[in-house]
N, C-alpha and C. Protein backbone atom coordinates (compact mmCIF):
# COMPACT_ATOMS: atom_id res chain seq x y z
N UNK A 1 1.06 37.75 -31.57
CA UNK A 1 2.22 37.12 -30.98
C UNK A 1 2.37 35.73 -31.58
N UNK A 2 3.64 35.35 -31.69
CA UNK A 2 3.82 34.47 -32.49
C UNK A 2 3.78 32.67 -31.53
N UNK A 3 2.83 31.72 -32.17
CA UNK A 3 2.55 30.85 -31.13
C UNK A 3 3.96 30.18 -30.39
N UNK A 4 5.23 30.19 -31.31
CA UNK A 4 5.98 29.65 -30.40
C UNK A 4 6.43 30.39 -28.96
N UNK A 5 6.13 31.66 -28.63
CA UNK A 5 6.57 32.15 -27.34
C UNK A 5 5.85 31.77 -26.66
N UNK A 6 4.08 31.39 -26.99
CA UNK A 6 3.34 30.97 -25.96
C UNK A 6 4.30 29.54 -25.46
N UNK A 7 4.35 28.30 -26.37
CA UNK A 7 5.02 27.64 -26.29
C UNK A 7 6.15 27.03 -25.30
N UNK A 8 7.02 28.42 -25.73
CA UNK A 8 8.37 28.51 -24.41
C UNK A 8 7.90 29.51 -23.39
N UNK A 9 7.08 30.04 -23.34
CA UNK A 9 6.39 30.43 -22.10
C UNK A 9 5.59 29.37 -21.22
N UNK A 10 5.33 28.70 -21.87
CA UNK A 10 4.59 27.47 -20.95
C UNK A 10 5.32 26.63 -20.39
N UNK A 11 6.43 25.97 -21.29
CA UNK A 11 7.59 25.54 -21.17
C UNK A 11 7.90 25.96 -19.70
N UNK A 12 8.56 27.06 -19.46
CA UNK A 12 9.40 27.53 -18.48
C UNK A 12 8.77 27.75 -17.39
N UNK A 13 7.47 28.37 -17.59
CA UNK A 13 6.88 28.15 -16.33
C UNK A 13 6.43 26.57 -15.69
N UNK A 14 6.43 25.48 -16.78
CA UNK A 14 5.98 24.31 -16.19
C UNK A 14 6.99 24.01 -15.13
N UNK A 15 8.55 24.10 -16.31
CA UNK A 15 9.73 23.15 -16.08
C UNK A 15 10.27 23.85 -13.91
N UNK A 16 9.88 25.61 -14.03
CA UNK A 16 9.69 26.23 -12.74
C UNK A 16 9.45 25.42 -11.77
N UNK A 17 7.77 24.95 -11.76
CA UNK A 17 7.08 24.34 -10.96
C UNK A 17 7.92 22.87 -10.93
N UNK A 18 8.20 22.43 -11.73
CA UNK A 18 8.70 21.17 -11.75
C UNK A 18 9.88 21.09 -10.81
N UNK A 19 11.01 22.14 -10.78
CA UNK A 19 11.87 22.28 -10.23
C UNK A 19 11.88 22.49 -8.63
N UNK A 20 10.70 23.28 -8.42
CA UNK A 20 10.16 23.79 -6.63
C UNK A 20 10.29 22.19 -6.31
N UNK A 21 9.43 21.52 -7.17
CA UNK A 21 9.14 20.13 -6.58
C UNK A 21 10.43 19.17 -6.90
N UNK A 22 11.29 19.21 -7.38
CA UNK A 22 12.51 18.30 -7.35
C UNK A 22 13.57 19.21 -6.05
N UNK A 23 13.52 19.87 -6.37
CA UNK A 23 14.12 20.80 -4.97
C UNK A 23 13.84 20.19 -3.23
N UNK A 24 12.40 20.20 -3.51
CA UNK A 24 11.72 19.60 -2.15
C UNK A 24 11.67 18.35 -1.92
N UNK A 25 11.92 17.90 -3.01
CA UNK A 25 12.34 16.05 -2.78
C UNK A 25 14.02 15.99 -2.57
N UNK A 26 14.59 16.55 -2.91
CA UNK A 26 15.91 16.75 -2.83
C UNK A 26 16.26 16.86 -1.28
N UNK A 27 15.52 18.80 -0.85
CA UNK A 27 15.54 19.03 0.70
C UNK A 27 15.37 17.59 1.43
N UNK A 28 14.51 16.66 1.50
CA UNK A 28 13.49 16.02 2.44
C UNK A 28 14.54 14.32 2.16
N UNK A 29 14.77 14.27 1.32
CA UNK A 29 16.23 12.97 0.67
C UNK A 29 16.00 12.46 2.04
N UNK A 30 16.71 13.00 3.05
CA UNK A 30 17.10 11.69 4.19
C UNK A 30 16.05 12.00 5.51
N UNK A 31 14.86 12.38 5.15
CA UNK A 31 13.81 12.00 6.12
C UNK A 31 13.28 11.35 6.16
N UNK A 32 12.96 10.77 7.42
CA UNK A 32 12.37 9.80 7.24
C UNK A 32 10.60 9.51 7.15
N UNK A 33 10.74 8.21 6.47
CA UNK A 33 8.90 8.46 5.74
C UNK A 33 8.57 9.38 4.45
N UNK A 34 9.48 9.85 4.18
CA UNK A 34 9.14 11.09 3.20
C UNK A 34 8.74 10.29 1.99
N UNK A 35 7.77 10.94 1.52
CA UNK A 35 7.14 10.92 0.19
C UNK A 35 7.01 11.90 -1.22
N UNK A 36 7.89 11.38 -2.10
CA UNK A 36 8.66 12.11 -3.16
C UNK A 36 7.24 12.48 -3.87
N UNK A 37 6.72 14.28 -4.09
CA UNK A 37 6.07 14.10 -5.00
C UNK A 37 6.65 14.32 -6.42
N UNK A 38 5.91 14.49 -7.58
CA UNK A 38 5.86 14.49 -9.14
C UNK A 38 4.59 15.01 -9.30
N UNK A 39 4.76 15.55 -10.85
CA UNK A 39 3.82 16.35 -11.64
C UNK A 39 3.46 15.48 -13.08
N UNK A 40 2.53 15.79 -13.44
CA UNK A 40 2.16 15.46 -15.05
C UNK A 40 2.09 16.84 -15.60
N UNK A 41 2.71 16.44 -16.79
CA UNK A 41 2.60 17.70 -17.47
C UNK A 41 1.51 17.53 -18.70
N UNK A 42 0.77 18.99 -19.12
CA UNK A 42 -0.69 18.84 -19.97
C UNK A 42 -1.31 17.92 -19.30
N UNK A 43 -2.22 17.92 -20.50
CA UNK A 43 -3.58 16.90 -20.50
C UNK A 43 -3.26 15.28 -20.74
N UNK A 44 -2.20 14.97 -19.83
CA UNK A 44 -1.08 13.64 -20.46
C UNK A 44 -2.47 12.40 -20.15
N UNK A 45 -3.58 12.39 -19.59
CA UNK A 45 -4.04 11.41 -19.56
C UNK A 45 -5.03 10.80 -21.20
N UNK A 46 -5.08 11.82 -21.41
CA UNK A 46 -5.70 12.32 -22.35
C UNK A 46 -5.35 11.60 -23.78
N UNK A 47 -3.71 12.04 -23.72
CA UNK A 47 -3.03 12.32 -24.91
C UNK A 47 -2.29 10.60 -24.62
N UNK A 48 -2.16 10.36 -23.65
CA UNK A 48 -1.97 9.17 -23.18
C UNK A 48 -2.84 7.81 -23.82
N UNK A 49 -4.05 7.61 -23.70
CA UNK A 49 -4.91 7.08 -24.17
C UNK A 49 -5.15 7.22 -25.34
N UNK A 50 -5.34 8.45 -26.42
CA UNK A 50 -5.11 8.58 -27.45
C UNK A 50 -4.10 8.09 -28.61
N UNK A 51 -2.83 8.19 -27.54
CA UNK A 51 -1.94 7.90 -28.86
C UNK A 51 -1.36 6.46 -28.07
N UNK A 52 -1.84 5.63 -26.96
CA UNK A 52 -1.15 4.91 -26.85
C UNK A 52 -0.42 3.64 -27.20
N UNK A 53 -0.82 3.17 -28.62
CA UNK A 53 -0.52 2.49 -29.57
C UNK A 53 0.46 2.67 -30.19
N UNK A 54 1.41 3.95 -30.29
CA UNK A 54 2.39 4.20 -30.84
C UNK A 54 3.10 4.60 -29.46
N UNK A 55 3.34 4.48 -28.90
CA UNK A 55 4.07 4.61 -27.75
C UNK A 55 5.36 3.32 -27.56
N UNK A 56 6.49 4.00 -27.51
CA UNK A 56 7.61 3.04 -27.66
C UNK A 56 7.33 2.36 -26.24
N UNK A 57 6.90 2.46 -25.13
CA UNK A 57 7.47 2.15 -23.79
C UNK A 57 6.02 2.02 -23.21
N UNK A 58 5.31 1.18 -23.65
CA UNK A 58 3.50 1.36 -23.35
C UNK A 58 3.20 1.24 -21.73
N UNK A 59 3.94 0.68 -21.19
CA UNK A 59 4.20 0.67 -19.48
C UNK A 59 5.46 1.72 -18.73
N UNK A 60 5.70 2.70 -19.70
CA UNK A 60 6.81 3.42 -19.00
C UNK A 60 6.09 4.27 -19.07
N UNK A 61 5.80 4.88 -17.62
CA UNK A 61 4.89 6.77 -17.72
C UNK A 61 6.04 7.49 -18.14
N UNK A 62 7.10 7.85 -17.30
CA UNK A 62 7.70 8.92 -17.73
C UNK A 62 8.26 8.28 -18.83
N UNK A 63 8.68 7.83 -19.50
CA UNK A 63 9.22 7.57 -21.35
C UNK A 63 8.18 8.29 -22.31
N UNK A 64 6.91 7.25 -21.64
CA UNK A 64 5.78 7.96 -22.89
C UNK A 64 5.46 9.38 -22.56
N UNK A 65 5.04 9.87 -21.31
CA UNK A 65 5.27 11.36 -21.06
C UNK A 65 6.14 12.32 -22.12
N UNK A 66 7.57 11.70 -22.31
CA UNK A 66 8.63 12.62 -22.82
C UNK A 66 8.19 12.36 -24.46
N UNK A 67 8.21 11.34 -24.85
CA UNK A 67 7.51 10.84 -26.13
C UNK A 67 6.84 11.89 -26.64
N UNK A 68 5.15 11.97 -25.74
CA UNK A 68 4.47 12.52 -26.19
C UNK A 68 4.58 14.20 -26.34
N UNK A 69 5.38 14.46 -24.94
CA UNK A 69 5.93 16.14 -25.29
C UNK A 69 6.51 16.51 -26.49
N UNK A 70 7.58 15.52 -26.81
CA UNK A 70 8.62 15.67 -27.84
C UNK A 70 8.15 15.42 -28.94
N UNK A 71 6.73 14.73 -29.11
CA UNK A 71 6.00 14.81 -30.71
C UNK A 71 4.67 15.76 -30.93
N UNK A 72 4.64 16.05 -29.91
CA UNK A 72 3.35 17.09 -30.22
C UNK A 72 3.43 18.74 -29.83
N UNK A 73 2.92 19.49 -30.96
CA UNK A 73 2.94 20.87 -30.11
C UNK A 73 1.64 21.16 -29.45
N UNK A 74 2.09 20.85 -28.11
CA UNK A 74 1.44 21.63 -27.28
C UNK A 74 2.27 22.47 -26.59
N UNK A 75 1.39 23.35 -25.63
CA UNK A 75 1.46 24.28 -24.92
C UNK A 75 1.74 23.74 -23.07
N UNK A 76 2.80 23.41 -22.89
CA UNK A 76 2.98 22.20 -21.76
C UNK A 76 2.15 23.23 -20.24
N UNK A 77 1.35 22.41 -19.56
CA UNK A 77 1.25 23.16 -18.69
C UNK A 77 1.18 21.42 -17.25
N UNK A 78 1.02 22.44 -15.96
CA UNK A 78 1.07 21.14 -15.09
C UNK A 78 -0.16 20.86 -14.48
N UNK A 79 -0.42 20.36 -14.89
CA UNK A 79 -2.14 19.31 -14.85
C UNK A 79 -2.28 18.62 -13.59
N UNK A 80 -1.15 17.75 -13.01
CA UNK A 80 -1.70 17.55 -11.64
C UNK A 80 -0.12 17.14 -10.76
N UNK A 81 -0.41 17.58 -9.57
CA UNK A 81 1.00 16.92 -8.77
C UNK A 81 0.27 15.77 -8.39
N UNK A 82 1.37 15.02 -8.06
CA UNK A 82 0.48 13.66 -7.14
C UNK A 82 1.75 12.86 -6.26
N UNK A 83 1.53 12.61 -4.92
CA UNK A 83 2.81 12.06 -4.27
C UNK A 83 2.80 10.31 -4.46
N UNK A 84 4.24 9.96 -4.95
CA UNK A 84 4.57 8.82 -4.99
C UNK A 84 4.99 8.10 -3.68
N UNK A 85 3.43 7.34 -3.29
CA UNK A 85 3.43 6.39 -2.10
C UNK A 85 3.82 5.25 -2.08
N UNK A 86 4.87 4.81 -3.06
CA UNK A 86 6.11 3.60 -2.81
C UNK A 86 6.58 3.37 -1.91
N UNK A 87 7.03 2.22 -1.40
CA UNK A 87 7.97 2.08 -0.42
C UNK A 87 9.70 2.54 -0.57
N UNK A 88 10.13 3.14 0.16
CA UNK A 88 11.48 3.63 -0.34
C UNK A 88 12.37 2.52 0.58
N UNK A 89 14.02 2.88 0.71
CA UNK A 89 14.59 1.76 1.22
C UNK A 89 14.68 1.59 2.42
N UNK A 90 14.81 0.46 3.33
CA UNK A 90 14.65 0.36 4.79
C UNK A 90 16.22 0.96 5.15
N UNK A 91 16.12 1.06 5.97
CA UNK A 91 18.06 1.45 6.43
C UNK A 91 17.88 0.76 8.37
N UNK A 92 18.49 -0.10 8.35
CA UNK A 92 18.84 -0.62 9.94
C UNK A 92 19.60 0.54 10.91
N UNK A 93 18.91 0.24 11.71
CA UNK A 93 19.58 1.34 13.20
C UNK A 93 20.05 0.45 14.06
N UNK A 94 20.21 1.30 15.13
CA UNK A 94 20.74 0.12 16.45
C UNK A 94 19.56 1.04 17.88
N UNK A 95 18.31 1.49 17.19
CA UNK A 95 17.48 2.03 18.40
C UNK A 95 16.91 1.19 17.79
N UNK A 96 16.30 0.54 19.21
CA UNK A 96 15.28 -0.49 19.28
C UNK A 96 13.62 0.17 18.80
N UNK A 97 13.74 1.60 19.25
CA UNK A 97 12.37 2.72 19.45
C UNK A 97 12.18 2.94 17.72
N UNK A 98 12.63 2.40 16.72
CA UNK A 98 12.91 2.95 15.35
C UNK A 98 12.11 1.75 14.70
N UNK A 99 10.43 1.95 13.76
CA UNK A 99 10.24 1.10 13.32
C UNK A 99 9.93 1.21 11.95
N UNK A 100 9.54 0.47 10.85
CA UNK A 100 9.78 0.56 9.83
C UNK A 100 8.46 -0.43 9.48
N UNK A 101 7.41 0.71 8.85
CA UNK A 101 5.85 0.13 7.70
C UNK A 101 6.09 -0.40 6.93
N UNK A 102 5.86 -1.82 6.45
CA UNK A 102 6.19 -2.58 5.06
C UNK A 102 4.76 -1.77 4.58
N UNK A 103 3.72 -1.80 4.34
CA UNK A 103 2.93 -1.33 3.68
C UNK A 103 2.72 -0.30 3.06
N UNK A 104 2.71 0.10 1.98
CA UNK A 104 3.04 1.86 1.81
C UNK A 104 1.32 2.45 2.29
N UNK A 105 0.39 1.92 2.46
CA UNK A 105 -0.90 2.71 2.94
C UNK A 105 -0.95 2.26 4.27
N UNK A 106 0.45 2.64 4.63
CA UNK A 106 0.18 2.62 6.30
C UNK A 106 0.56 3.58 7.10
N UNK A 107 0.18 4.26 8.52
CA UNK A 107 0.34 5.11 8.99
C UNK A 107 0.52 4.60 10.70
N UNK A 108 1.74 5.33 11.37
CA UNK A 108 1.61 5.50 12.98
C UNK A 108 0.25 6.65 13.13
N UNK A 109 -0.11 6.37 14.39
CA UNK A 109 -1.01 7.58 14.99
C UNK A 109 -0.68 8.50 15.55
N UNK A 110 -0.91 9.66 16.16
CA UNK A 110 -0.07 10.32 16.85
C UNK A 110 -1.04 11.11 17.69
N UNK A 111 -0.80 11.90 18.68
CA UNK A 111 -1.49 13.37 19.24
C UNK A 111 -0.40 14.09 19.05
N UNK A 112 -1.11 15.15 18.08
CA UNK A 112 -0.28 16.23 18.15
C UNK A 112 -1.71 17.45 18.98
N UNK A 113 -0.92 18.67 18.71
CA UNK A 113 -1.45 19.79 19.53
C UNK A 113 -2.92 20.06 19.03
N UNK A 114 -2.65 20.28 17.81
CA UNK A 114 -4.24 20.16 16.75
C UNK A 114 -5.14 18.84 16.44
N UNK A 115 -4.83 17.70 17.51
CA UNK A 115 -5.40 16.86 17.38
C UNK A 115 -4.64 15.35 17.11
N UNK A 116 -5.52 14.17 16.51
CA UNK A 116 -4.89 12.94 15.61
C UNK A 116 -4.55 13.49 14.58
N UNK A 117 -3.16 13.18 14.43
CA UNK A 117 -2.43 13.15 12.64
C UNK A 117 -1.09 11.64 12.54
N UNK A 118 -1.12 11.86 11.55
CA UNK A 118 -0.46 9.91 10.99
C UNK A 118 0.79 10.66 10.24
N UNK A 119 1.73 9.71 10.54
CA UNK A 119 3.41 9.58 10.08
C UNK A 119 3.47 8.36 9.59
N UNK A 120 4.48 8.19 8.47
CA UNK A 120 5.29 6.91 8.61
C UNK A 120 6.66 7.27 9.02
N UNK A 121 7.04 8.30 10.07
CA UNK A 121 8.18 8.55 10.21
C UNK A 121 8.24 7.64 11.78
N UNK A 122 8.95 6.40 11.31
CA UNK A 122 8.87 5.67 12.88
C UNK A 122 10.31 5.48 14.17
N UNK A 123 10.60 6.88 13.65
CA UNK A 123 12.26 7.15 14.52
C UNK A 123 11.25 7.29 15.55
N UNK A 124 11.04 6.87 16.52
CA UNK A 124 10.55 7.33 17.88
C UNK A 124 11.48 7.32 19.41
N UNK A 125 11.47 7.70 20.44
CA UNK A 125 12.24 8.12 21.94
C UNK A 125 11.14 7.89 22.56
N UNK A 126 11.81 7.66 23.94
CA UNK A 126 10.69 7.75 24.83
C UNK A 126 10.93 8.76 25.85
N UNK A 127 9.74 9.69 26.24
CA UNK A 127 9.70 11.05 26.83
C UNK A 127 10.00 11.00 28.68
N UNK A 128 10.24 12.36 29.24
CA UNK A 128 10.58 12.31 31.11
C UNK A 128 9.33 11.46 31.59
N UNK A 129 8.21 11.23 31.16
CA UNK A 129 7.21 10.47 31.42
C UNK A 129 7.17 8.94 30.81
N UNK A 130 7.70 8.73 29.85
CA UNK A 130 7.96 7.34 30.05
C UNK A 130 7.32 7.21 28.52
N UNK A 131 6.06 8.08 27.81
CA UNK A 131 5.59 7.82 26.87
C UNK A 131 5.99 7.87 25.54
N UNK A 132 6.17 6.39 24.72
CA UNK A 132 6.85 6.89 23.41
C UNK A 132 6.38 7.85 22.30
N UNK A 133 7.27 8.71 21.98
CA UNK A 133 7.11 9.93 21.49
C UNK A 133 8.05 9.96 20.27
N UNK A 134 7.01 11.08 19.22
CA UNK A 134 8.09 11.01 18.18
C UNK A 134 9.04 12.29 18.38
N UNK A 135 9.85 12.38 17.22
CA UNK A 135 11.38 13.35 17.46
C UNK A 135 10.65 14.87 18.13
N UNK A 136 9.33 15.47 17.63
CA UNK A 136 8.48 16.01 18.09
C UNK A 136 7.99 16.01 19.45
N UNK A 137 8.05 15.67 20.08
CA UNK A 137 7.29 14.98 20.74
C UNK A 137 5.69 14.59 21.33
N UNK A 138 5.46 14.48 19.90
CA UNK A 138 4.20 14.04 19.59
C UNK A 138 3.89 12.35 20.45
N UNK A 139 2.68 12.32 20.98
CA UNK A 139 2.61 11.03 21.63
C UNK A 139 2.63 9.93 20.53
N UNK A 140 2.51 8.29 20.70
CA UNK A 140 2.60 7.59 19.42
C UNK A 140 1.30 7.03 20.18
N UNK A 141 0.35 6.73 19.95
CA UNK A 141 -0.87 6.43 20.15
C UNK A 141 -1.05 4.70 20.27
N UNK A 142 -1.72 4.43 21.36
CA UNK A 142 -2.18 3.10 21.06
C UNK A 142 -3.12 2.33 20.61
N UNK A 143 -3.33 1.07 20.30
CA UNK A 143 -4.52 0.92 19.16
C UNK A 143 -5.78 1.19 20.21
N UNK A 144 -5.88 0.46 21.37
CA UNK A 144 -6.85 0.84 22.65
C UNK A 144 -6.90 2.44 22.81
N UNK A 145 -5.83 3.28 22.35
CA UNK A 145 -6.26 4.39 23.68
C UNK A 145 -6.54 5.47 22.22
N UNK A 146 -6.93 4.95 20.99
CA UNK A 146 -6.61 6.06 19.68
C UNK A 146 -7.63 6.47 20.07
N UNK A 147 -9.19 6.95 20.99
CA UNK A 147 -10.11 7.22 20.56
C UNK A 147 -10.27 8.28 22.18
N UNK A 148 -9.54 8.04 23.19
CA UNK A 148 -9.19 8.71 24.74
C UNK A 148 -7.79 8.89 24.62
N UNK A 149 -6.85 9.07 23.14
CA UNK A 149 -5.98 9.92 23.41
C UNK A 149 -4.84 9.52 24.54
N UNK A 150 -4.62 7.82 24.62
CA UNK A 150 -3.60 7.68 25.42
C UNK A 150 -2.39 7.31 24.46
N UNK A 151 -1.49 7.12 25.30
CA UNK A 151 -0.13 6.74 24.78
C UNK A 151 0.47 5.63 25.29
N UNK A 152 1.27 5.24 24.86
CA UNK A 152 2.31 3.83 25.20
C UNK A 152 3.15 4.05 26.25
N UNK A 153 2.58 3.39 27.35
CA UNK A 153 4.27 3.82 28.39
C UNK A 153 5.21 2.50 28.22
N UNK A 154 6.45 2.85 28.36
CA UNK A 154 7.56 2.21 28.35
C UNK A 154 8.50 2.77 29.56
N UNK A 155 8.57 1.38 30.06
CA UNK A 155 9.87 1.29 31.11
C UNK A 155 11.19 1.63 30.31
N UNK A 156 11.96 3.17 31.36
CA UNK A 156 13.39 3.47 30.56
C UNK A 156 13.68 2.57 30.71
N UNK A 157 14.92 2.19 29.14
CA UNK A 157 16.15 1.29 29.20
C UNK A 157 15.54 0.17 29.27
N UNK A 158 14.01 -0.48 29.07
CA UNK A 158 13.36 -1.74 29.18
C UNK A 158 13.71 -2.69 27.50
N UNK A 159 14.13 -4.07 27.94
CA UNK A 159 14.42 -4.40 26.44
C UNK A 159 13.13 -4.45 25.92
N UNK A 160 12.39 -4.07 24.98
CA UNK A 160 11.16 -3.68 23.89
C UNK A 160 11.07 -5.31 23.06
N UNK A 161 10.06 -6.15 22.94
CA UNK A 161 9.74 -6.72 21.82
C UNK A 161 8.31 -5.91 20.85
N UNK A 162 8.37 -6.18 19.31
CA UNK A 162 7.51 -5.64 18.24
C UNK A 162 6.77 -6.79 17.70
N UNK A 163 5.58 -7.04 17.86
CA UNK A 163 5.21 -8.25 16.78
C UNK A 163 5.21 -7.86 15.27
N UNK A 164 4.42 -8.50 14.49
CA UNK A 164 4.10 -7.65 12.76
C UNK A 164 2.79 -7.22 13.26
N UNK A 165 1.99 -7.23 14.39
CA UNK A 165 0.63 -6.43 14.39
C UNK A 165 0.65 -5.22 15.28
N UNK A 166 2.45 -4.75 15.24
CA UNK A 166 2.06 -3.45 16.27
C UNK A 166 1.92 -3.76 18.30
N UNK A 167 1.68 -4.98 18.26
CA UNK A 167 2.05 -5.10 19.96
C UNK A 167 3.14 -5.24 20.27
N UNK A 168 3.40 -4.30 21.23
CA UNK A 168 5.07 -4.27 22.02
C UNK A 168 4.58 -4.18 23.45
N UNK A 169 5.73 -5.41 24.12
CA UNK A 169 6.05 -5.88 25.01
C UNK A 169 7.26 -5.90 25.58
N UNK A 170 7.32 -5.65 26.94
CA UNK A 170 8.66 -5.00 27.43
C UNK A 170 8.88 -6.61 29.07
N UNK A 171 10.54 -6.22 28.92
CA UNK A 171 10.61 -7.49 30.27
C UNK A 171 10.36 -5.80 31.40
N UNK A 172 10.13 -6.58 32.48
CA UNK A 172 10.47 -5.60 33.90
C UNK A 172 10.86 -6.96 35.17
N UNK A 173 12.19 -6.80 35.42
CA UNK A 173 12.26 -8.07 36.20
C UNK A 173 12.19 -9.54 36.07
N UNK A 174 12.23 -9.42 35.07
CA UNK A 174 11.80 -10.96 33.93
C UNK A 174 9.98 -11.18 33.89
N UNK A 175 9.69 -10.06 34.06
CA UNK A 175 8.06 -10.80 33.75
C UNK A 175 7.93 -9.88 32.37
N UNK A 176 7.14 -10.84 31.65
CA UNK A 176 6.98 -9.48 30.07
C UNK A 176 5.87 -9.14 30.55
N UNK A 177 5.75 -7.68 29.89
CA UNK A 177 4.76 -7.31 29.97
C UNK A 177 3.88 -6.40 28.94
N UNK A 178 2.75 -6.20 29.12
CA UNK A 178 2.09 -5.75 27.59
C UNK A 178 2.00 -4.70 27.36
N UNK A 179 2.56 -3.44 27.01
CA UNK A 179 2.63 -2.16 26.92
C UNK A 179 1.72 -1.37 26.04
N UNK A 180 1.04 -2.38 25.23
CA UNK A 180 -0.12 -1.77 24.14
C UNK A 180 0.21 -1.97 22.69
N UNK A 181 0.07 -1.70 21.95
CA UNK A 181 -0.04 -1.76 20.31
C UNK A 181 -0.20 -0.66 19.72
N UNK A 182 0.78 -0.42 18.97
CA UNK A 182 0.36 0.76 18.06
C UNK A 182 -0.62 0.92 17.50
N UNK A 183 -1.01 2.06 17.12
CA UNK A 183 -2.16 2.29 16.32
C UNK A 183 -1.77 2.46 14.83
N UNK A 184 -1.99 1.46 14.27
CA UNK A 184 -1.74 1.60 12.64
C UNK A 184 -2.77 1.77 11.80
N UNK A 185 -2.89 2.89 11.23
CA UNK A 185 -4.19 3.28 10.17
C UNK A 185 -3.58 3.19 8.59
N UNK A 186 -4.73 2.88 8.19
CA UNK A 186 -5.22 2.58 6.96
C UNK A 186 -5.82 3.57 6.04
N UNK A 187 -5.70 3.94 4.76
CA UNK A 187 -6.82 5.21 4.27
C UNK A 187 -7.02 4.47 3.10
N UNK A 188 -8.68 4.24 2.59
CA UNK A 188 -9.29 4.08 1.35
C UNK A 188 -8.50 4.92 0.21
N UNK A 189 -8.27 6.29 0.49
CA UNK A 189 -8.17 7.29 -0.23
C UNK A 189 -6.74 8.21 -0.39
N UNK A 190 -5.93 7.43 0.27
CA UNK A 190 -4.17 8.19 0.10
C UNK A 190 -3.69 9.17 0.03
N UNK A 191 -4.48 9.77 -1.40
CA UNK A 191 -4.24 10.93 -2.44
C UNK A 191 -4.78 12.24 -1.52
N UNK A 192 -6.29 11.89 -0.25
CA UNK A 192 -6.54 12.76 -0.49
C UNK A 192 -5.85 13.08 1.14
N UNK A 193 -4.93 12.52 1.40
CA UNK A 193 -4.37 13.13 2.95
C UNK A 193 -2.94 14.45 2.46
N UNK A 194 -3.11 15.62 3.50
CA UNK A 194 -2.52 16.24 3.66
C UNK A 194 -1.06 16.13 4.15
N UNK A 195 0.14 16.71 3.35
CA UNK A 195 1.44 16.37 3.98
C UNK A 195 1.47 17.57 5.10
């Protein structure tokens, strides 16, 4: 068989996979928190380091990526996905319950049914019990109660203050009062959490 079909056989099956995953960034566009993944195609770290002296765009991945496809025959295959944990753009609401992570290695807490799991999706409501909850209604965890599984109560219709460390405080009658702190986590390791 002649090597160029391997070629455009690799080709098409990469550009496939490539497509599932622009598709699913496409689907997910206006969710919130969402994290766009991407693929490398071949052994680009490789071929990367190797030739990176002739590289028109020595700080552009995808330029030199296309570069290097477009001068070498290889056999393209997809070597690794990996999700891009950038910050994407803020968009203002008029719910007070709606908050927004400057940090991109940051996470809300949550109880869900299978346990603690982390969002940056910070559209949150508050539930017939009073506890803020996400669209799910997953509890939103407090930094005190992340370890006994409590939640944040909030007085309905109470005006809400947010500091930058996650404590929210509500008036009741004009006295403020301290409703708890989110639980905001941190991961050494990013790459290796599950969407």
């Amino acid at each position: 068989m002649q090597n160029g079909y391997y070629a455009a056989t690799g080709a098409m099956a990469t550009q496939f996979n490539r497509l599932d995953l622009t598709s699913n960034n496409l689907a997910n566009l206006n969710t919130n928190g969402f994290k766009r993944d991407d693929a490398i195609t071949g052994d680009f770290l490789r071929l990367y380091q190797e030739y990176r002296e002739q590289l028109p765009l020595e700080d552009q991945t995808k330029a030199s990526a296309k570069y290097l496809n477009r001068n070498l025959n290889r056999v393209p295959i997809l070597s690794e996905i990996y999700t891009d944990r950038s910050l994407g753009a803020f968009e203002g609401t008029n719910n007070p319950l709606d908050f927004a992570l400057t940090s991109p290695n940051l996470y809300f807490a949550i109880q869900t049914n299978e346990g603690v799991a982390y969002t940056r999706d910070g559209h949150f409501s508050v539930d017939k019990d009073g506890f803020l909850v996400t669209l799910n209604g997953f509890k939103v965890l407090s930094r005190s109660g992340l370890n006994e599984k409590g939640g944040i109560m909030l007085m309905p219709n109470a005006e809400i203050e947010v500091d930058q460390n996650g404590g929210i405080t509500f008036r009741d009658n004009e006295a403020q009062i301290q409703a708890g702190a989110l639980a905001l986590v941190s991961f050494s390791e990013p790459k290796n959490l599950k969407k």
